[in-house]
C-alpha atoms as a PDB file:
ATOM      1  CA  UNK A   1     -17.700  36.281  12.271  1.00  0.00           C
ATOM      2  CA  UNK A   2     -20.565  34.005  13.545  1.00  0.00           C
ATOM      3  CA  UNK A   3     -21.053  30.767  11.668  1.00  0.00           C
ATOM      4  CA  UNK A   4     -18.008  31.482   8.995  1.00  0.00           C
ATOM      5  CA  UNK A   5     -16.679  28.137   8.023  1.00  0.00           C
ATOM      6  CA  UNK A   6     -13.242  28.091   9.324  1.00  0.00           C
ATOM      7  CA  UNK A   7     -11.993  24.488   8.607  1.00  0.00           C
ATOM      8  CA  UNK A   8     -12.717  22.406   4.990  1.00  0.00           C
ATOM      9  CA  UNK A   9     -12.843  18.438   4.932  1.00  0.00           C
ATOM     10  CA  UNK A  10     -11.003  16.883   1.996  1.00  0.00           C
ATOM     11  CA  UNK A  11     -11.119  13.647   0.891  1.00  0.00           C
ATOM     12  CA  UNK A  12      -7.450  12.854  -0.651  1.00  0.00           C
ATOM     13  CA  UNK A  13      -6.362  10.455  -3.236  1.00  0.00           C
ATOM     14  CA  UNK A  14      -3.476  10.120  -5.632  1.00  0.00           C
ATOM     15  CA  UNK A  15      -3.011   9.412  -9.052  1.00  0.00           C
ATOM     16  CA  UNK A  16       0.456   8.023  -9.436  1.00  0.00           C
ATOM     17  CA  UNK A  17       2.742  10.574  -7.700  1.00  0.00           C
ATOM     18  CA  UNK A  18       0.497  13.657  -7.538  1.00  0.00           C
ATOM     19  CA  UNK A  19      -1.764  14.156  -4.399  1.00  0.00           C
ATOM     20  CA  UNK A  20      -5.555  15.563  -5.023  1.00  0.00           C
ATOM     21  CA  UNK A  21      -8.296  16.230  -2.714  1.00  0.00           C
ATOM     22  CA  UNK A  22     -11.872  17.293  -3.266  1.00  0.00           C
ATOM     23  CA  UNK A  23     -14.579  18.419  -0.786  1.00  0.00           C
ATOM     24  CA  UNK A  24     -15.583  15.807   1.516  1.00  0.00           C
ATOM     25  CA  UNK A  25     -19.373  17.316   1.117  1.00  0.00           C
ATOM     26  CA  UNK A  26     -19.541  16.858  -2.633  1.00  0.00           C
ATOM     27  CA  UNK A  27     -18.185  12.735  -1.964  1.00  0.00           C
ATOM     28  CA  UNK A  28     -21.407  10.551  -1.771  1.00  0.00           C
ATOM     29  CA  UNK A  29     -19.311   6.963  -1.425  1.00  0.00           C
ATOM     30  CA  UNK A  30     -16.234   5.383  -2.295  1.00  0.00           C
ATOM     31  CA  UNK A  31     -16.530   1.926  -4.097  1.00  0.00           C
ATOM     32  CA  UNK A  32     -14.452  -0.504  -5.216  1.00  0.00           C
ATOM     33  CA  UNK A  33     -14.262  -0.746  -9.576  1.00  0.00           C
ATOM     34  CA  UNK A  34     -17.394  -2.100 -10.933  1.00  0.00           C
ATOM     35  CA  UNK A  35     -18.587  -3.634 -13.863  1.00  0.00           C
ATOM     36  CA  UNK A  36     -18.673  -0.897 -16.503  1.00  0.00           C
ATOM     37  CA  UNK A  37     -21.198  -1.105 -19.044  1.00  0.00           C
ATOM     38  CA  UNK A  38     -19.485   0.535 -22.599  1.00  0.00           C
ATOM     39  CA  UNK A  39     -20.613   4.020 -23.812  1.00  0.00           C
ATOM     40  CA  UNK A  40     -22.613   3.550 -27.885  1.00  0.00           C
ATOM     41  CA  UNK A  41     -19.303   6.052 -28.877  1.00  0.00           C
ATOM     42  CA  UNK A  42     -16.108   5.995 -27.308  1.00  0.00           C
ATOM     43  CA  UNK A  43     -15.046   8.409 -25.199  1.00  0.00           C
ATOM     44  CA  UNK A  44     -11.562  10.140 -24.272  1.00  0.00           C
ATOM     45  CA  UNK A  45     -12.281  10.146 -21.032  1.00  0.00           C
ATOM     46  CA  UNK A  46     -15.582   8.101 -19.867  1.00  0.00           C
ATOM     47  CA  UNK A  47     -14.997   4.281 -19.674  1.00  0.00           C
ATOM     48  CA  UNK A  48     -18.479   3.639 -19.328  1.00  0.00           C
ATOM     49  CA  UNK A  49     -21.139   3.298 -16.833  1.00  0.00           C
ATOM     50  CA  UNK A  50     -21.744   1.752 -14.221  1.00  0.00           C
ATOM     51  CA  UNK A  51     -25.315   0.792 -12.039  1.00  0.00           C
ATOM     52  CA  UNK A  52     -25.232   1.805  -8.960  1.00  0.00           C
ATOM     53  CA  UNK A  53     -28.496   0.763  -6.940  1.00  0.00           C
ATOM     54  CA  UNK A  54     -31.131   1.791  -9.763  1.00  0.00           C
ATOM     55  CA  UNK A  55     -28.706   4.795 -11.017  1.00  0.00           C
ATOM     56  CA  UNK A  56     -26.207   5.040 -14.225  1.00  0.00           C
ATOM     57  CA  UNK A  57     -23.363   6.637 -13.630  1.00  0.00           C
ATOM     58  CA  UNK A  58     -20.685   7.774 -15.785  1.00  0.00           C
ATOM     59  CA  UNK A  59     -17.058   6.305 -14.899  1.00  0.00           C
ATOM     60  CA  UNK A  60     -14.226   8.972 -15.773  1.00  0.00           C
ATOM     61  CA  UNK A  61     -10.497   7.871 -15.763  1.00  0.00           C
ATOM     62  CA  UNK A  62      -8.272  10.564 -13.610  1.00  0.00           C
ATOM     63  CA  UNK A  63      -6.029   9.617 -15.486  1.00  0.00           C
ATOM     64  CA  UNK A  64      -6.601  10.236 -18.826  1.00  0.00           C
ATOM     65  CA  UNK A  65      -8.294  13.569 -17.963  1.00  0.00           C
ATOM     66  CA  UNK A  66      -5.077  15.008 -16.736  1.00  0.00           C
ATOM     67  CA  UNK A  67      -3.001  13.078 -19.859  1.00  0.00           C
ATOM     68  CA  UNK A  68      -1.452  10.053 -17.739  1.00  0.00           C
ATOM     69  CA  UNK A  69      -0.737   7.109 -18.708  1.00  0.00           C
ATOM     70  CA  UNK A  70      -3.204   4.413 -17.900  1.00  0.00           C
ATOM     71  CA  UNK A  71      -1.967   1.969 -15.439  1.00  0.00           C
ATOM     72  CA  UNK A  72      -2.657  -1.950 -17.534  1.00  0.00           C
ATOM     73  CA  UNK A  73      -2.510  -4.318 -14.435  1.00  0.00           C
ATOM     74  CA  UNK A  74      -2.150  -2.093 -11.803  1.00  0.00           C
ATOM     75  CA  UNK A  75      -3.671  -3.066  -8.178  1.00  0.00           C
ATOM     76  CA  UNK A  76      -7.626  -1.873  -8.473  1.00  0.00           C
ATOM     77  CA  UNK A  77      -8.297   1.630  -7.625  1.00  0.00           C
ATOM     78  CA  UNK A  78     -10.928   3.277  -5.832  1.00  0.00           C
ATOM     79  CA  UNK A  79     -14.354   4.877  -7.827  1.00  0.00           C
ATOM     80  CA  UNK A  80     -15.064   7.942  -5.615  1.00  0.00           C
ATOM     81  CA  UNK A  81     -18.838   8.654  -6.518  1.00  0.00           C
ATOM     82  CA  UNK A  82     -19.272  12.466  -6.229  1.00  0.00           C
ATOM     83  CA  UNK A  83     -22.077  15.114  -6.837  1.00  0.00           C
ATOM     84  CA  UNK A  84     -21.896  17.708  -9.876  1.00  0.00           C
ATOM     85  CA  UNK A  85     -24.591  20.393 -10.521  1.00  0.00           C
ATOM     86  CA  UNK A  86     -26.735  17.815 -12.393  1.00  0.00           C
ATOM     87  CA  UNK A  87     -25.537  14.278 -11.805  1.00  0.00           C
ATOM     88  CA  UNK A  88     -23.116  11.771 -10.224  1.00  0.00           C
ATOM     89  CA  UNK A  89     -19.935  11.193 -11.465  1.00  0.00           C
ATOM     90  CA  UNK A  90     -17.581   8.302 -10.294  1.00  0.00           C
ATOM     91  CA  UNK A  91     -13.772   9.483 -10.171  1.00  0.00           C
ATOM     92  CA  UNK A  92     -11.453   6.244 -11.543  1.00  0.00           C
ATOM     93  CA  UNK A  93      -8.530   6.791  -9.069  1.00  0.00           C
ATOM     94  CA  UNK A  94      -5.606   5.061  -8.076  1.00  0.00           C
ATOM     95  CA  UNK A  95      -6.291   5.331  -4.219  1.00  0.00           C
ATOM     96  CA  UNK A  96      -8.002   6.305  -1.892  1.00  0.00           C
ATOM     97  CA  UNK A  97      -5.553   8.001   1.207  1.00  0.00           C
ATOM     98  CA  UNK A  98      -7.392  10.135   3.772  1.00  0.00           C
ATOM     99  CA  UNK A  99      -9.518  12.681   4.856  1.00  0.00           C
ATOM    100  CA  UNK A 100      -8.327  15.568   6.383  1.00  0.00           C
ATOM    101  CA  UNK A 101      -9.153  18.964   7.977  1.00  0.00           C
ATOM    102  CA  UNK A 102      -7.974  22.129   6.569  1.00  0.00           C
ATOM    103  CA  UNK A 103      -7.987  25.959   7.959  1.00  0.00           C
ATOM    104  CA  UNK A 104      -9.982  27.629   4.939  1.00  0.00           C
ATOM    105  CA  UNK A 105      -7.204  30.171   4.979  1.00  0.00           C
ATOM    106  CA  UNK A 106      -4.166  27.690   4.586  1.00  0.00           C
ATOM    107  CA  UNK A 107      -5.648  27.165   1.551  1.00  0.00           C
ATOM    108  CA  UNK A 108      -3.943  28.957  -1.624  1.00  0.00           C
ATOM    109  CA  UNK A 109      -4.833  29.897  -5.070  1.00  0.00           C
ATOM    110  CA  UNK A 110      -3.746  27.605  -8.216  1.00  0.00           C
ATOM    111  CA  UNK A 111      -0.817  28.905  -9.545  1.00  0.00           C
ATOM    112  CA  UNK A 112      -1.488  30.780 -12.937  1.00  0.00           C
ATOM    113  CA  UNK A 113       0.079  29.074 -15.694  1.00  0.00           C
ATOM    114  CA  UNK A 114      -1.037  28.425 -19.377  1.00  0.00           C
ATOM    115  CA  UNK A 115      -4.192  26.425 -19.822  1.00  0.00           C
ATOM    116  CA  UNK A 116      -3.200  22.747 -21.287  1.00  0.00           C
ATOM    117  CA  UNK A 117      -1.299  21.881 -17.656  1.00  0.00           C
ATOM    118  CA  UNK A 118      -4.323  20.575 -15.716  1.00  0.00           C
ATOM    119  CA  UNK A 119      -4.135  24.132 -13.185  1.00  0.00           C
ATOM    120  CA  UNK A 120      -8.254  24.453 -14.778  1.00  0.00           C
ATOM    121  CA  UNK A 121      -8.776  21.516 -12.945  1.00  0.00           C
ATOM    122  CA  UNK A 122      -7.205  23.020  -9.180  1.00  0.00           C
ATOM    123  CA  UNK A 123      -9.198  25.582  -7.465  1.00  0.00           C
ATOM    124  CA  UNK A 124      -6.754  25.755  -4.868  1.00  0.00           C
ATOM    125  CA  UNK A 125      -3.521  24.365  -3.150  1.00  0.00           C
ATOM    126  CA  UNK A 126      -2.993  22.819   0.374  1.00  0.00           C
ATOM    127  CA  UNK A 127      -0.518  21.443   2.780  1.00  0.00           C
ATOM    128  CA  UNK A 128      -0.975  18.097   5.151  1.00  0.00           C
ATOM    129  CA  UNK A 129       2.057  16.846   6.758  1.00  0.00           C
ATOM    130  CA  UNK A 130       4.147  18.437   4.639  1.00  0.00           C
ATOM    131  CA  UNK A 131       2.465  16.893   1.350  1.00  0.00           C
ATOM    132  CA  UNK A 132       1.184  19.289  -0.621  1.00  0.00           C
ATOM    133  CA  UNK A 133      -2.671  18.226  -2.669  1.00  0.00           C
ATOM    134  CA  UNK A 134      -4.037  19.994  -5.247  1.00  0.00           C
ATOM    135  CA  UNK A 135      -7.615  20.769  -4.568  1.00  0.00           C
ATOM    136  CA  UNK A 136      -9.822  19.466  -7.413  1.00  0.00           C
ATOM    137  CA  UNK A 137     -12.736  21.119  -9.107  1.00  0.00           C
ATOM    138  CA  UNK A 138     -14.651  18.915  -9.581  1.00  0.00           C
ATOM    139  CA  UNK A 139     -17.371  20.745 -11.680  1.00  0.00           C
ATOM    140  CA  UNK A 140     -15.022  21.057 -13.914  1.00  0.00           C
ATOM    141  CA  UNK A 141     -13.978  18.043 -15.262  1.00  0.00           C
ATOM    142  CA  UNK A 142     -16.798  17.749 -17.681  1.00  0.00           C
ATOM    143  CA  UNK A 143     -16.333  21.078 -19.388  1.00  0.00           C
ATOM    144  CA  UNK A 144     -15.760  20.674 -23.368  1.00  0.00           C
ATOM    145  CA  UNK A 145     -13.914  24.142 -23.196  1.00  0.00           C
ATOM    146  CA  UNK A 146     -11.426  22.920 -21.514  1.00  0.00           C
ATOM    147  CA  UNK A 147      -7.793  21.800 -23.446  1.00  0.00           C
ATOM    148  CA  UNK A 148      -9.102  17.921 -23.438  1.00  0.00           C
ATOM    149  CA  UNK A 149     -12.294  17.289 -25.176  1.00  0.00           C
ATOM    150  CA  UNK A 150     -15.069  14.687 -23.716  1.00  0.00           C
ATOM    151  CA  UNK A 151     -18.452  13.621 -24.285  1.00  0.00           C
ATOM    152  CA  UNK A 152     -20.896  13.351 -21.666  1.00  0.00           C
ATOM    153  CA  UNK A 153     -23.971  10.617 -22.241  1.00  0.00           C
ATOM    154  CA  UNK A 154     -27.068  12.033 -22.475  1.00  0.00           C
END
Protein backbone atom coordinates (compact mmCIF):
# COMPACT_ATOMS: atom_id res chain seq x y z
CA UNK A 1 0.00 0.00 0.00
CA UNK A 2 1.35 3.44 -1.15
CA UNK A 3 2.28 5.85 1.60
CA UNK A 4 1.21 3.29 4.64
CA UNK A 5 3.42 4.13 7.52
CA UNK A 6 5.49 1.14 8.01
CA UNK A 7 8.01 2.15 10.78
CA UNK A 8 6.97 4.36 14.24
CA UNK A 9 9.66 6.62 16.08
CA UNK A 10 9.59 6.33 19.87
CA UNK A 11 11.12 8.33 22.18
CA UNK A 12 12.03 5.92 25.32
CA UNK A 13 12.50 6.66 28.90
CA UNK A 14 12.28 4.77 32.15
CA UNK A 15 10.82 5.22 35.33
CA UNK A 16 12.80 3.15 37.76
CA UNK A 17 12.91 -0.36 36.20
CA UNK A 18 10.05 -0.19 33.68
CA UNK A 19 10.84 0.99 30.05
CA UNK A 20 8.11 3.46 28.25
CA UNK A 21 8.09 5.06 24.98
CA UNK A 22 5.73 7.53 23.38
CA UNK A 23 5.51 8.83 19.77
CA UNK A 24 8.40 10.78 18.78
CA UNK A 25 5.74 13.16 16.76
CA UNK A 26 3.68 14.04 19.80
CA UNK A 27 7.46 15.06 21.79
CA UNK A 28 7.95 18.90 21.28
CA UNK A 29 11.42 19.06 23.58
CA UNK A 30 13.09 17.48 26.31
CA UNK A 31 14.28 19.84 29.19
CA UNK A 32 16.03 19.58 32.08
CA UNK A 33 13.57 20.13 35.65
CA UNK A 34 12.55 23.64 35.99
CA UNK A 35 11.38 25.85 38.46
CA UNK A 36 7.80 24.79 39.19
CA UNK A 37 5.47 27.34 40.17
CA UNK A 38 2.74 25.49 42.89
CA UNK A 39 -0.85 24.70 41.72
CA UNK A 40 -3.76 27.15 44.23
CA UNK A 41 -4.94 23.18 45.25
CA UNK A 42 -2.79 20.35 45.43
CA UNK A 43 -2.79 17.89 43.13
CA UNK A 44 -2.17 13.93 43.10
CA UNK A 45 -0.43 14.10 40.28
CA UNK A 46 0.54 17.79 38.92
CA UNK A 47 3.54 19.35 40.80
CA UNK A 48 2.95 22.54 39.34
CA UNK A 49 3.79 24.60 36.43
CA UNK A 50 6.27 25.60 34.87
CA UNK A 51 7.01 28.79 32.10
CA UNK A 52 8.24 27.77 29.28
CA UNK A 53 9.05 30.77 26.80
CA UNK A 54 5.64 32.77 27.38
CA UNK A 55 3.63 29.30 27.99
CA UNK A 56 2.37 27.52 31.43
CA UNK A 57 2.64 24.21 31.44
CA UNK A 58 1.47 21.66 33.73
CA UNK A 59 4.34 19.33 35.28
CA UNK A 60 2.95 15.65 35.93
CA UNK A 61 5.06 13.15 38.03
CA UNK A 62 5.31 9.56 36.06
CA UNK A 63 5.61 8.46 38.92
CA UNK A 64 2.91 9.04 40.97
CA UNK A 65 0.51 8.53 38.02
CA UNK A 66 1.41 4.91 37.78
CA UNK A 67 1.57 4.65 41.98
CA UNK A 68 5.55 4.73 42.42
CA UNK A 69 7.27 5.86 44.85
CA UNK A 70 8.77 9.26 44.42
CA UNK A 71 12.44 9.24 44.19
CA UNK A 72 13.64 12.21 47.34
CA UNK A 73 17.26 12.97 46.11
CA UNK A 74 17.47 11.11 43.19
CA UNK A 75 19.85 12.42 40.19
CA UNK A 76 17.41 15.09 38.16
CA UNK A 77 15.25 13.64 35.59
CA UNK A 78 14.27 14.69 32.30
CA UNK A 79 10.69 16.93 31.63
CA UNK A 80 9.66 15.56 28.19
CA UNK A 81 7.26 18.42 26.94
CA UNK A 82 4.62 16.68 24.75
CA UNK A 83 1.39 17.65 22.78
CA UNK A 84 -2.24 16.49 24.00
CA UNK A 85 -5.49 17.36 22.09
CA UNK A 86 -5.61 20.78 23.82
CA UNK A 87 -2.35 21.63 25.53
CA UNK A 88 1.25 20.77 26.52
CA UNK A 89 2.03 18.61 29.11
CA UNK A 90 5.61 18.07 30.56
CA UNK A 91 6.23 14.25 31.55
CA UNK A 92 8.47 14.27 35.11
CA UNK A 93 10.67 11.22 34.20
CA UNK A 94 13.54 9.60 35.49
CA UNK A 95 15.49 9.51 32.09
CA UNK A 96 15.64 10.10 29.10
CA UNK A 97 17.25 6.73 26.96
CA UNK A 98 16.69 6.76 23.19
CA UNK A 99 14.83 7.00 20.25
CA UNK A 100 14.18 4.24 18.23
CA UNK A 101 12.50 2.87 15.06
CA UNK A 102 9.84 0.37 15.18
CA UNK A 103 8.02 -1.88 12.31
CA UNK A 104 4.27 -0.74 13.02
CA UNK A 105 3.51 -4.42 12.99
CA UNK A 106 6.09 -5.55 15.75
CA UNK A 107 4.04 -3.63 17.71
CA UNK A 108 1.44 -5.60 20.07
CA UNK A 109 -1.67 -4.91 21.91
CA UNK A 110 -1.63 -4.15 25.88
CA UNK A 111 -2.32 -7.11 27.56
CA UNK A 112 -5.97 -7.12 29.02
CA UNK A 113 -5.92 -7.13 32.62
CA UNK A 114 -8.15 -5.37 35.30
CA UNK A 115 -8.16 -1.61 35.22
CA UNK A 116 -6.14 -0.24 38.49
CA UNK A 117 -2.60 -1.83 36.90
CA UNK A 118 -1.57 1.13 34.72
CA UNK A 119 -2.42 -1.29 31.18
CA UNK A 120 -5.11 2.17 30.50
CA UNK A 121 -2.11 3.95 30.22
CA UNK A 122 -0.26 1.33 27.28
CA UNK A 123 -1.71 1.37 23.91
CA UNK A 124 0.66 -1.10 22.86
CA UNK A 125 3.85 -3.25 23.57
CA UNK A 126 7.30 -3.32 21.79
CA UNK A 127 10.64 -4.94 21.63
CA UNK A 128 14.28 -3.06 21.16
CA UNK A 129 17.24 -5.11 21.80
CA UNK A 130 15.56 -7.43 23.59
CA UNK A 131 14.00 -4.76 26.14
CA UNK A 132 10.65 -4.74 25.99
CA UNK A 133 8.74 -0.69 26.42
CA UNK A 134 5.42 -0.18 27.01
CA UNK A 135 4.02 2.28 24.59
CA UNK A 136 2.38 5.20 26.45
CA UNK A 137 -0.87 6.94 25.74
CA UNK A 138 -0.31 9.79 26.31
CA UNK A 139 -3.86 11.33 25.92
CA UNK A 140 -4.62 9.51 28.51
CA UNK A 141 -2.98 10.46 31.41
CA UNK A 142 -5.28 13.27 32.21
CA UNK A 143 -8.50 11.31 32.17
CA UNK A 144 -10.48 11.58 35.69
CA UNK A 145 -12.13 8.14 34.73
CA UNK A 146 -9.35 6.52 35.06
CA UNK A 147 -8.46 4.37 38.64
CA UNK A 148 -6.21 7.56 39.88
CA UNK A 149 -7.99 10.78 40.15
CA UNK A 150 -6.26 14.30 39.05
CA UNK A 151 -7.08 17.76 38.53
CA UNK A 152 -6.15 19.59 35.58
CA UNK A 153 -5.69 23.70 35.99
CA UNK A 154 -7.94 25.53 34.18
Amino acid sequence: MEGAITHIQLACFSLGDRLLAVDIMRIREILVPQKLSPLPCASDLLEGVINLRGSVIPVMNMRKRFGMPVMNGAPVGKLLIVSLVRQMLALDVDDVMEVISVPVVDIKPPIQISSGVGMEFILGVCLSDNRVFMILDIDSLLCTNNSIKTTVPA
